[in-house]
N, C-alpha and C. Protein backbone atom coordinates (compact mmCIF):
# COMPACT_ATOMS: atom_id res chain seq x y z
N UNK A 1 92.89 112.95 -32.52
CA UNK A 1 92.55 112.34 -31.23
C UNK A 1 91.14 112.77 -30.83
N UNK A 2 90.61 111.74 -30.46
CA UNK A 2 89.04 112.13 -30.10
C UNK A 2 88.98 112.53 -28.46
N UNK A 3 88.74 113.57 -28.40
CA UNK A 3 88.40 114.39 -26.87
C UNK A 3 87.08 114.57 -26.39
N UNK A 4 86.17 113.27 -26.62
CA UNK A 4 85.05 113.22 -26.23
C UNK A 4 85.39 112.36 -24.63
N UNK A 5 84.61 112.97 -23.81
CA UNK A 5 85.32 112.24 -22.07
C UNK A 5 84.51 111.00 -22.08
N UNK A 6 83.85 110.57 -23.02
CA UNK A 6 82.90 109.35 -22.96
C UNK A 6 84.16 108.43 -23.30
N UNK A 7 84.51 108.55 -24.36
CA UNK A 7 85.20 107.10 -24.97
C UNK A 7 86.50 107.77 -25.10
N UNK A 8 87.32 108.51 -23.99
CA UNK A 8 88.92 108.62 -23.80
C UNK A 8 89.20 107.35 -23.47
N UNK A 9 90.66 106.84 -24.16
CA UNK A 9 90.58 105.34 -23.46
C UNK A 9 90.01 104.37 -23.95
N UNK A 10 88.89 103.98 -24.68
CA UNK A 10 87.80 102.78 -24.47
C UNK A 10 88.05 102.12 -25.56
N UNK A 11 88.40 102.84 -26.71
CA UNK A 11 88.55 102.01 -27.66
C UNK A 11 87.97 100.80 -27.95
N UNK A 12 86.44 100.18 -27.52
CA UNK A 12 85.66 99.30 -27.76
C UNK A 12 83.98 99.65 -27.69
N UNK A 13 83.45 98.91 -28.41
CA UNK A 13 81.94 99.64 -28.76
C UNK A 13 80.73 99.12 -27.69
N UNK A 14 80.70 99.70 -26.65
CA UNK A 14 79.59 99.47 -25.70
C UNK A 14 78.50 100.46 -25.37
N UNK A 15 78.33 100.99 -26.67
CA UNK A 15 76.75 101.63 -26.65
C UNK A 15 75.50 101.52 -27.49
N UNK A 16 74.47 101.35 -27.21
CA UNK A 16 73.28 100.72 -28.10
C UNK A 16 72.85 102.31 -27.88
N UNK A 17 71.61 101.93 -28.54
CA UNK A 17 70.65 102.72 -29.01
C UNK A 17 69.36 102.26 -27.88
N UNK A 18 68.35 103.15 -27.27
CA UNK A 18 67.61 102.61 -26.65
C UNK A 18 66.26 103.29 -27.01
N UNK A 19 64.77 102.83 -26.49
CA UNK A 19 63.71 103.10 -26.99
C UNK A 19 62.86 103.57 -24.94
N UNK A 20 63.01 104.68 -24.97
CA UNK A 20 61.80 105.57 -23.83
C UNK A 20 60.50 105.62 -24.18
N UNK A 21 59.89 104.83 -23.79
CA UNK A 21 58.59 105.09 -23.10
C UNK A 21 57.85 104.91 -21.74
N UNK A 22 56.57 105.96 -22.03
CA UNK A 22 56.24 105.70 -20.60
C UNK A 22 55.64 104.41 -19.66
N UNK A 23 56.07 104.18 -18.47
CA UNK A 23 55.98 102.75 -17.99
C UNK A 23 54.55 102.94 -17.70
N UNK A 24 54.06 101.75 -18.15
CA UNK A 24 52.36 101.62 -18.01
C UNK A 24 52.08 100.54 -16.27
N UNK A 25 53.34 100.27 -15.88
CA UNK A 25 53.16 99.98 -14.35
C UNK A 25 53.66 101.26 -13.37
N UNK A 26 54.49 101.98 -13.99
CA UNK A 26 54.71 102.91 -13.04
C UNK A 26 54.74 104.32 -12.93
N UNK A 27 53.44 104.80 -12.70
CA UNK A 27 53.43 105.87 -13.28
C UNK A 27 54.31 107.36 -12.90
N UNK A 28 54.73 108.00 -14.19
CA UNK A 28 55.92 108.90 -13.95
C UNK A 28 56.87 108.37 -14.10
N UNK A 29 57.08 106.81 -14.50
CA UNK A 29 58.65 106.83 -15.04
C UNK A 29 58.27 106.27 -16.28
N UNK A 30 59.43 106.15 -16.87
CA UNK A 30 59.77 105.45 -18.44
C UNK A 30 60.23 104.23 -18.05
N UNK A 31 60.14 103.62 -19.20
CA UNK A 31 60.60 101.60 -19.70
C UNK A 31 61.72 102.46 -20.52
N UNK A 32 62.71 101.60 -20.89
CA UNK A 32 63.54 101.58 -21.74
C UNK A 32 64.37 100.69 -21.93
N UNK A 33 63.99 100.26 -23.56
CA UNK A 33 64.21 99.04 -24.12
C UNK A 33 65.35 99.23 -24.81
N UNK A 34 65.93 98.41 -24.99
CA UNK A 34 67.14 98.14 -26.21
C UNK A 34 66.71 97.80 -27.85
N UNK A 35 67.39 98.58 -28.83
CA UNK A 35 67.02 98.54 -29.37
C UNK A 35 67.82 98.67 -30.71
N UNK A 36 67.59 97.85 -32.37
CA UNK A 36 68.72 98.14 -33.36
C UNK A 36 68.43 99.58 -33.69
N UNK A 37 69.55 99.73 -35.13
CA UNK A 37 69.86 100.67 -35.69
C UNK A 37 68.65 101.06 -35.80
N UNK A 38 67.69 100.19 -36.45
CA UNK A 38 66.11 101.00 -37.06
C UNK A 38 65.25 101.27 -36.08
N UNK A 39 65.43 101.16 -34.93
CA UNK A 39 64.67 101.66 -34.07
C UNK A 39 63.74 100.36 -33.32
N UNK A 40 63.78 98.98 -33.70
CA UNK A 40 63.31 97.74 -33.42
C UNK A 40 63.53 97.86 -32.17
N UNK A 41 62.53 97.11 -31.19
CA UNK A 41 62.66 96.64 -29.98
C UNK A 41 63.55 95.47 -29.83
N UNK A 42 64.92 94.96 -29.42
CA UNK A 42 65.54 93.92 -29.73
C UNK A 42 65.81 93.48 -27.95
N UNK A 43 66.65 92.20 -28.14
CA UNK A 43 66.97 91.93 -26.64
C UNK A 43 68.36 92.29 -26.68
N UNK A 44 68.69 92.82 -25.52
CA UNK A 44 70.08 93.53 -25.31
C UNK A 44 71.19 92.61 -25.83
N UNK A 45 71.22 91.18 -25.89
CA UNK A 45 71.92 90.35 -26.53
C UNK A 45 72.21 90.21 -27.96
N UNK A 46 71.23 91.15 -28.71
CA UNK A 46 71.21 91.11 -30.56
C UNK A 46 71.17 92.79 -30.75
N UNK A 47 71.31 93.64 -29.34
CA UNK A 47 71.27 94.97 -29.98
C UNK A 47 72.42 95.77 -30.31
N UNK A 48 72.35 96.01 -31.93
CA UNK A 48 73.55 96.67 -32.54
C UNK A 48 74.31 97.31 -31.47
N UNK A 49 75.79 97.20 -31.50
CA UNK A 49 77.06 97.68 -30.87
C UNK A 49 77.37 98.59 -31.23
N UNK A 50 77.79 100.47 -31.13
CA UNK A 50 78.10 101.32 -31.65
C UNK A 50 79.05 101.87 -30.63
N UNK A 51 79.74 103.20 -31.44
CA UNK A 51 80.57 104.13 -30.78
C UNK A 51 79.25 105.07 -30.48
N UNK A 52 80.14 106.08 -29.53
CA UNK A 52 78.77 106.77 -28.82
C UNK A 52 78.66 107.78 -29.97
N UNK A 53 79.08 108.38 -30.80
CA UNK A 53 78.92 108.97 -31.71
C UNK A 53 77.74 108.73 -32.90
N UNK A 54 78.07 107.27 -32.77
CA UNK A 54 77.68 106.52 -33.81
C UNK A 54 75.88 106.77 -33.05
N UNK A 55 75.74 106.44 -31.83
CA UNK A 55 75.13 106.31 -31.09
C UNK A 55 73.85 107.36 -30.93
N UNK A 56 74.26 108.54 -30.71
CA UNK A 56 74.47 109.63 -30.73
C UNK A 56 73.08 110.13 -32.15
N UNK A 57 74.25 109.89 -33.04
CA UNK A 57 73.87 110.33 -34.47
C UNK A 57 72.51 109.29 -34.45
N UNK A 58 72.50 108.34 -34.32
CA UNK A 58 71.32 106.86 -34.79
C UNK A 58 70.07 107.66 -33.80
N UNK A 59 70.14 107.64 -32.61
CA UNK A 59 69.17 108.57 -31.85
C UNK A 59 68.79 109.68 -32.29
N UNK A 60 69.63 110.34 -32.79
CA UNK A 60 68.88 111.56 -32.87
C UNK A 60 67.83 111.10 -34.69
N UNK A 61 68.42 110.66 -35.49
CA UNK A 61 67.52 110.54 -36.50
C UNK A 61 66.42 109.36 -36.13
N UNK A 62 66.36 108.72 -35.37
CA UNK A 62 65.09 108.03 -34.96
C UNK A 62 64.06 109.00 -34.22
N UNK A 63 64.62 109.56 -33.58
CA UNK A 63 63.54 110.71 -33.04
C UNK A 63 63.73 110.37 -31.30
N UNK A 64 62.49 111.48 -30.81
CA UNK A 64 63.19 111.76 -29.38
C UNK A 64 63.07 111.31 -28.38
N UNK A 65 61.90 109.73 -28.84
CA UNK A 65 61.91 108.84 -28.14
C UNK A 65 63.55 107.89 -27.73
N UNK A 66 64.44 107.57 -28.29
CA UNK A 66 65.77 107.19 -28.53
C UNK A 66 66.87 107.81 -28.15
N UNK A 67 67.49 107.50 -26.98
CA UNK A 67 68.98 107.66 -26.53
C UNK A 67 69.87 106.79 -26.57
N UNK A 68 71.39 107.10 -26.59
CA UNK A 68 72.11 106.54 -26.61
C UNK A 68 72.42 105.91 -25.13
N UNK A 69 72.34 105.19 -25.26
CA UNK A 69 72.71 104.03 -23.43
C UNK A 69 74.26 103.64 -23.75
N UNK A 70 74.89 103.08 -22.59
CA UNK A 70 76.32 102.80 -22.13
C UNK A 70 75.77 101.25 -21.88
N UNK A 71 76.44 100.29 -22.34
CA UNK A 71 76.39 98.82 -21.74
C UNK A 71 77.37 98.31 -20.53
N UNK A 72 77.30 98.15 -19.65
CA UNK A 72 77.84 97.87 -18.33
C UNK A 72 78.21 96.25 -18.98
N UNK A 73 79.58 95.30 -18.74
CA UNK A 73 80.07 94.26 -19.84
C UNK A 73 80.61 93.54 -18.00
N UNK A 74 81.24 93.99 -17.12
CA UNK A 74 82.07 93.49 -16.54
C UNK A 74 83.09 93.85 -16.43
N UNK A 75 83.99 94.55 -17.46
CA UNK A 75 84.95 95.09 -18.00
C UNK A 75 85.65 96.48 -17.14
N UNK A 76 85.22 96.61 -15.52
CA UNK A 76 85.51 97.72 -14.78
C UNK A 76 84.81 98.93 -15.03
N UNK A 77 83.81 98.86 -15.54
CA UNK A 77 83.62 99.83 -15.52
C UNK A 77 81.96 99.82 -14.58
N UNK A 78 81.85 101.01 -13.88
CA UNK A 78 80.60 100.75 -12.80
C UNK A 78 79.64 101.96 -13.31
N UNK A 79 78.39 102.14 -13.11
CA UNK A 79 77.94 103.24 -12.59
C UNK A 79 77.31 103.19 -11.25
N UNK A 80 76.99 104.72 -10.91
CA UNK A 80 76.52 104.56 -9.48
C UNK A 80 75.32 105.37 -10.18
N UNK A 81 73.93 105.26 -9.64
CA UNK A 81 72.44 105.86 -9.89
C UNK A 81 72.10 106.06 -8.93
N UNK A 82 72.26 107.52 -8.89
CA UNK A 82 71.93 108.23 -7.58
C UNK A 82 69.93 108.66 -7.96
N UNK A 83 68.67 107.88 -7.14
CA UNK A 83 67.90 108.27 -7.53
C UNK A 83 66.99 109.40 -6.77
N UNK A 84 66.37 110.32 -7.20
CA UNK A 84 65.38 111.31 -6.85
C UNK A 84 66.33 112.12 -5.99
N UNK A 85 67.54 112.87 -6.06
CA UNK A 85 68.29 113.54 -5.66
C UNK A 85 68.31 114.88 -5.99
N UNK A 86 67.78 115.38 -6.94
CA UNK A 86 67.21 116.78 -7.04
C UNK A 86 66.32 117.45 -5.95
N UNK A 87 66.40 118.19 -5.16
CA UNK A 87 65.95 118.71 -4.19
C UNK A 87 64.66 119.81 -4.34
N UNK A 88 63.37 120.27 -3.87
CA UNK A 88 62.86 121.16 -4.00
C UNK A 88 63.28 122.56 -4.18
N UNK A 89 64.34 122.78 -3.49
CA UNK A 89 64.67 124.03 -4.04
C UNK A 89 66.02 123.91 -5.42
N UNK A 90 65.50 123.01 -6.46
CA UNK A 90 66.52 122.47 -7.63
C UNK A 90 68.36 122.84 -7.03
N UNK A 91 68.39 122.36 -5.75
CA UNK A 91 69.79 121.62 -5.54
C UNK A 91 69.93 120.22 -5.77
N UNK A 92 71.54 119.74 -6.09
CA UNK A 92 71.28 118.18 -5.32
C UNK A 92 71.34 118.24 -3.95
N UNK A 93 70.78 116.90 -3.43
CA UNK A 93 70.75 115.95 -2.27
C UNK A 93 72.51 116.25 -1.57
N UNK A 94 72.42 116.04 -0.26
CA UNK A 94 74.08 116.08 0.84
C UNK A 94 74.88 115.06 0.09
N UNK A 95 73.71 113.63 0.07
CA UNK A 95 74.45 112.38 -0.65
C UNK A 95 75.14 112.48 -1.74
N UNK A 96 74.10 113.12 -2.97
CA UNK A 96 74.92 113.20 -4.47
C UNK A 96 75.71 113.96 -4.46
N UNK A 97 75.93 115.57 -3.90
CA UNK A 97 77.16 116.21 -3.83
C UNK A 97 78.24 115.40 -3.19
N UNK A 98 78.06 114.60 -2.04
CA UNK A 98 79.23 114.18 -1.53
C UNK A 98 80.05 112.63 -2.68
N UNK A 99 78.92 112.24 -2.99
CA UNK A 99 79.14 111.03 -4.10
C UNK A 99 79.65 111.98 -5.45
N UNK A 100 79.47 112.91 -6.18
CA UNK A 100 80.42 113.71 -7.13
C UNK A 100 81.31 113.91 -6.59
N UNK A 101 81.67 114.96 -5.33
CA UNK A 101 82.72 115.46 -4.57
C UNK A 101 83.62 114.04 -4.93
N UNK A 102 83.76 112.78 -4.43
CA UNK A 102 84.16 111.84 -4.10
C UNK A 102 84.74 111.31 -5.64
N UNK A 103 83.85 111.11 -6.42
CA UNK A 103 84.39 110.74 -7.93
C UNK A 103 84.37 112.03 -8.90
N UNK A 104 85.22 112.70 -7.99
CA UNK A 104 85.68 113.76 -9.19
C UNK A 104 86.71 113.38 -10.40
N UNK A 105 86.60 113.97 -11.35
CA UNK A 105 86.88 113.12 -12.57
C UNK A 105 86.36 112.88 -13.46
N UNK A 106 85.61 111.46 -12.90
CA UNK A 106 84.50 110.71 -13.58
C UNK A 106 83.66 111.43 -14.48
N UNK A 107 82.63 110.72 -15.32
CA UNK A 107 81.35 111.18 -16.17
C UNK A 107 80.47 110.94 -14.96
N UNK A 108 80.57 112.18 -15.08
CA UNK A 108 78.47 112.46 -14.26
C UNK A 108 77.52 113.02 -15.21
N UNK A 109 76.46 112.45 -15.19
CA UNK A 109 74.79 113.51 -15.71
C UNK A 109 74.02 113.40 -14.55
N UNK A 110 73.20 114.53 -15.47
CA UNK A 110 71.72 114.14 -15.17
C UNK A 110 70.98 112.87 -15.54
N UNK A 111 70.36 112.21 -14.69
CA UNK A 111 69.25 111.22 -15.31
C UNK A 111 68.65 111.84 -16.34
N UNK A 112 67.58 111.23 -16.89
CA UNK A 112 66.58 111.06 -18.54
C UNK A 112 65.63 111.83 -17.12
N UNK A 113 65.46 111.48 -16.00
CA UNK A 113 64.29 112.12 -15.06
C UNK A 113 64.05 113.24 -15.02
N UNK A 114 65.51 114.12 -14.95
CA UNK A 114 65.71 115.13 -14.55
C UNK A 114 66.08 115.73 -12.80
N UNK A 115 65.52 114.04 -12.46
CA UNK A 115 65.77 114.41 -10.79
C UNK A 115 67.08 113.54 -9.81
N UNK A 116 67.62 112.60 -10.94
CA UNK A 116 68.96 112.01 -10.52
C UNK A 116 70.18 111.83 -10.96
N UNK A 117 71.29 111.51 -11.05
CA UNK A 117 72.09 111.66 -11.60
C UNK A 117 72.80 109.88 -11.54
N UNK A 118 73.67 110.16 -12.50
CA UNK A 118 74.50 108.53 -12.95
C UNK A 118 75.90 109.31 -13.16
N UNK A 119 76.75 108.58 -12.04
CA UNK A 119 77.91 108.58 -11.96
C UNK A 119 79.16 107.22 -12.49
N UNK A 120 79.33 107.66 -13.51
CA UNK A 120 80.89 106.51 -14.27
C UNK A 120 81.94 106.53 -13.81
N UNK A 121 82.41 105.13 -14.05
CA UNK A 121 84.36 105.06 -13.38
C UNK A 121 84.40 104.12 -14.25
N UNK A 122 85.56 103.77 -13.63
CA UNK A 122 86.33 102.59 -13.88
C UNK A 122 87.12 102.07 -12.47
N UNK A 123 87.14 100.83 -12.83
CA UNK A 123 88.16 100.21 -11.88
C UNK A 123 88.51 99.17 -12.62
N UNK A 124 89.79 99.11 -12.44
CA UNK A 124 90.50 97.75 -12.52
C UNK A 124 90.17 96.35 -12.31
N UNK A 125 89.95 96.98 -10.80
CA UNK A 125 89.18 95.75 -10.00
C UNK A 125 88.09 95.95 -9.02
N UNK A 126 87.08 95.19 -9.49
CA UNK A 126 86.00 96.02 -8.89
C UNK A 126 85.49 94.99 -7.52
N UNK A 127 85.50 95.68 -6.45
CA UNK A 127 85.12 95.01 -4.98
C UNK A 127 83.42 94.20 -5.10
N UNK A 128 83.49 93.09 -4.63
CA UNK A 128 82.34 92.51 -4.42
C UNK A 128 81.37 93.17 -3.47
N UNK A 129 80.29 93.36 -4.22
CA UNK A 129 79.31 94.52 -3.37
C UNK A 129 77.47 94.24 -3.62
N UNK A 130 77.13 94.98 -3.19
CA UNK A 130 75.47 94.63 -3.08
C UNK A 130 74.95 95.62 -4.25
N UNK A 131 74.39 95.27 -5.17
CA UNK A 131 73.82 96.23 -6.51
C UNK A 131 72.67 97.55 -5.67
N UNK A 132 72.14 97.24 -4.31
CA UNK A 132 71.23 98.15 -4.19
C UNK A 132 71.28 98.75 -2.94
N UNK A 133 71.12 100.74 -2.38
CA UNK A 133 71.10 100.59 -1.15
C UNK A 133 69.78 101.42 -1.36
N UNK A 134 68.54 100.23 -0.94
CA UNK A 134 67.17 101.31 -1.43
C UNK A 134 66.93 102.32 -0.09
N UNK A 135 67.27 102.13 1.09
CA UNK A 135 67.20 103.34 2.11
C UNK A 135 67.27 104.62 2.09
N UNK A 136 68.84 104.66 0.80
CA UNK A 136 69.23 105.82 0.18
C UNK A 136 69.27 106.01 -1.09
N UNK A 137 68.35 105.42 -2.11
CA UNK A 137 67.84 105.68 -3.16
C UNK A 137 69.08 105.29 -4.54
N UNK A 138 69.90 104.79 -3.83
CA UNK A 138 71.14 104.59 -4.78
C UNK A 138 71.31 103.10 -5.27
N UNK A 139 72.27 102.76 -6.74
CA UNK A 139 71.93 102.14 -6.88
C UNK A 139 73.67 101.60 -7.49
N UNK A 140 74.63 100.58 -7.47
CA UNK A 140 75.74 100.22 -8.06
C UNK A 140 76.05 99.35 -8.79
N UNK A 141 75.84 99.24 -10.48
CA UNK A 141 76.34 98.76 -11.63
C UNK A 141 77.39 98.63 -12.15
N UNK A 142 78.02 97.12 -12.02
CA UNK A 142 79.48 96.59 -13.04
C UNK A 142 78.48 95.92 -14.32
N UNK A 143 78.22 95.34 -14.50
CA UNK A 143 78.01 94.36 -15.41
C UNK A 143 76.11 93.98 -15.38
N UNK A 144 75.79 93.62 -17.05
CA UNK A 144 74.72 92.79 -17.24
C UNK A 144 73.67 93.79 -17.07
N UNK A 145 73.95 95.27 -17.71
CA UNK A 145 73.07 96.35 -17.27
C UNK A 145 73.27 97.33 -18.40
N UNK A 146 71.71 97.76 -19.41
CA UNK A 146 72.76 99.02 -19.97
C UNK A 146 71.89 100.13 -19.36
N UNK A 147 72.19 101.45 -19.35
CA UNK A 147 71.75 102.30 -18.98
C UNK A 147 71.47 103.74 -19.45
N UNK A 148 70.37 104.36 -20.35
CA UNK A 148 70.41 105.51 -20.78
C UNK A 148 70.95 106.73 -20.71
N UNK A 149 71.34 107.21 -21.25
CA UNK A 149 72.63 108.19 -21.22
C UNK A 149 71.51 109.81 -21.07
N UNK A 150 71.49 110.53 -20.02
CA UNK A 150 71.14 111.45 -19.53
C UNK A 150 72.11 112.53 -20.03
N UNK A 151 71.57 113.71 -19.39
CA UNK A 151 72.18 115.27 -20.13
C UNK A 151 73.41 116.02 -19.11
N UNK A 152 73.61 117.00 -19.52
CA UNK A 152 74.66 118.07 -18.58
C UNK A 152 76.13 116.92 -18.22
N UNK A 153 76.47 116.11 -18.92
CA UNK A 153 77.75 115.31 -19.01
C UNK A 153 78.86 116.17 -18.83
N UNK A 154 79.83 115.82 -17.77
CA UNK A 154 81.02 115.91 -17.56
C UNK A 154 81.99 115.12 -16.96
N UNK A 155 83.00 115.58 -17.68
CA UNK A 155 83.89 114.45 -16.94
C UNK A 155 84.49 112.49 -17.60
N UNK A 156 85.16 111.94 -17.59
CA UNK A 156 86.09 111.14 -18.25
C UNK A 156 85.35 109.21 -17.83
N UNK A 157 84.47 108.73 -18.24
CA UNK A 157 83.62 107.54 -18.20
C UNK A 157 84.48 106.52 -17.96
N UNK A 158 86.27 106.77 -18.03
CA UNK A 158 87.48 105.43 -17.96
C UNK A 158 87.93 106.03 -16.75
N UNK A 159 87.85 107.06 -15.91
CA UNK A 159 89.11 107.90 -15.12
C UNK A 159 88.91 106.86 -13.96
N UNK A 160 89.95 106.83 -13.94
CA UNK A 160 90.36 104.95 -12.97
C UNK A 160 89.61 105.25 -11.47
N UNK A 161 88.81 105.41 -10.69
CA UNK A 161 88.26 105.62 -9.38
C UNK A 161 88.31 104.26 -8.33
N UNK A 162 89.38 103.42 -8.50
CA UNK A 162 89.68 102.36 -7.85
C UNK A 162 89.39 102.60 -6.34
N UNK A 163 89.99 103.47 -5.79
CA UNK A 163 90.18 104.35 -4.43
C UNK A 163 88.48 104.32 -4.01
N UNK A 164 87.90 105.35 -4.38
CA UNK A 164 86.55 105.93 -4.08
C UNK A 164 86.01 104.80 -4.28
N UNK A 165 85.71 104.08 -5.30
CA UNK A 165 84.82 102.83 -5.36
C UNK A 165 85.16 102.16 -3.94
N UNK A 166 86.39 102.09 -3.84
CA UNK A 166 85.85 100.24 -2.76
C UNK A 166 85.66 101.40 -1.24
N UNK A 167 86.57 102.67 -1.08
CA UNK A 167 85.70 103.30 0.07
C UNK A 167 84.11 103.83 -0.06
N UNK A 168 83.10 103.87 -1.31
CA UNK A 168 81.94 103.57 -1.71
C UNK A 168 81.50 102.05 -1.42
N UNK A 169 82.15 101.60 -1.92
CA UNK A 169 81.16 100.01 -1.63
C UNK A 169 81.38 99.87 -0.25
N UNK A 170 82.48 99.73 0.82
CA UNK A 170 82.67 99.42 1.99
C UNK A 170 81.17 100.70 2.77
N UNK A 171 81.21 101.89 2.38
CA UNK A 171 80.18 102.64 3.26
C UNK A 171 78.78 102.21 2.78
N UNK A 172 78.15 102.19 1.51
CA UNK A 172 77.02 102.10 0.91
C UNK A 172 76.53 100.86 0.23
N UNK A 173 77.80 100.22 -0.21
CA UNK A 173 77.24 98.70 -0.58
C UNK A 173 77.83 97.76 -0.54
N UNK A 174 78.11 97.07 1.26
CA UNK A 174 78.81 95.94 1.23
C UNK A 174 78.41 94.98 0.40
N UNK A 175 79.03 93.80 0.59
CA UNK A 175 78.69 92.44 0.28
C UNK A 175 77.76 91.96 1.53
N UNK A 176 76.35 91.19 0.41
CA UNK A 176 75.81 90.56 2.28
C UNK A 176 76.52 88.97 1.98
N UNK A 177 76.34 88.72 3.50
CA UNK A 177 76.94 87.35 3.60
C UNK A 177 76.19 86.86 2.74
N UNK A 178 76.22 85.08 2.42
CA UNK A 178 75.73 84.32 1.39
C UNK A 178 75.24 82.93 2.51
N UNK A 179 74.17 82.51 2.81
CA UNK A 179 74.14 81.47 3.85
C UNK A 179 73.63 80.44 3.05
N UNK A 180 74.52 79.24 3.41
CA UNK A 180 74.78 78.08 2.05
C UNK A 180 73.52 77.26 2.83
N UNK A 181 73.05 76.26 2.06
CA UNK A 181 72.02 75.50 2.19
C UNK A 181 72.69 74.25 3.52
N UNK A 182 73.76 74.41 3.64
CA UNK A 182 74.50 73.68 4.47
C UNK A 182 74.45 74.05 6.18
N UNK A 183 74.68 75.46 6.19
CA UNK A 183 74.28 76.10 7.29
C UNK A 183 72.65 76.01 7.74
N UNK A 184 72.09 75.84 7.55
CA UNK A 184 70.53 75.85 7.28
C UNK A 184 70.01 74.85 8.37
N UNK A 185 69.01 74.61 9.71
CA UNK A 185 69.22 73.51 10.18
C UNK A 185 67.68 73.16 10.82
């Protein structure tokens, strides 16, 4: 039995390989591309499918530009990207402790930054919600997203957080209304 807390459960291959470099629009962060086995720049639609192991192993022999990323499918499973939450005196932020506190369980890291963290679940069913709350630097992913896999991992990437999610989306990322071209006058 494999007791890795990434893929307890998952039994399906939703991790690529990805390519870090530094963003030439923004300076101090990285781009990161999707990418095959050989290290090719590909579009997330043709980029090889692996176990994170598999994943894992392919990164590290490409070198240290290359991490293994998680593909967000639709499939319940969310992350939350808590950003610039590392504090000057190297604590986290009130927010990210209370957002771990809250999805205890789950896979948490560190960001690739070093200054945020990415929190995993699952849900069953995941509440209709707003992908961004930029006020508070956070950010909420189901689907059509992959995302680089950061360090200091703990915790179970399937552990069902049905509960916490929709009391998360109801505080931090409703749904906004939708105003139809009909209403319009």
């Amino acid at each position: 039995m494999n007791n890795n807390p990434l893929v307890q459960g998952a039994g399906f291959l939703h991790f690529i390989i990805c390519k870090t470099v530094p963003s030439q629009t923004k300076p101090g962060r990285t781009e990161k591309m999707p990418c095959n086995v050989t290290g090719e720049v590909v579009s997330l639609h043709v980029a090889d499918r692996m176990s994170i192991e598999q994943a894992r192993t392919t990164a590290a022999v490409l070198g240290e530009q290359y991490r293994p990323a998680v593909i967000l499918t639709g499939d319940g499973r969310f992350c939350i990207d808590i950003d610039g939450a590392l504090q000057p005196d190297n604590t986290w932020s009130a927010l990210a402790t209370e957002l771990c506190q809250t999805f205890a369980g789950c896979y948490v890291e560190v960001s690739n930054s070093g200054k945020g963290l990415h929190i995993f679940g699952y849900s069953p069913s995941i509440p209709e919600h707003a992908c961004k709350n930029i006020p508070l630097h956070i950010e909420l992913y189901t689907s059509d997203r992959f995302i680089c896999l950061g360090s200091g991992e703990r915790g179970d990437m399937m552990c069902d957080a049905s509960g916490p999610l929709n009391a998360t989306v109801a505080r931090y990322f409703p749904a906004t209304e939708q105003i139809t071209g009909a209403e319009w006058t």
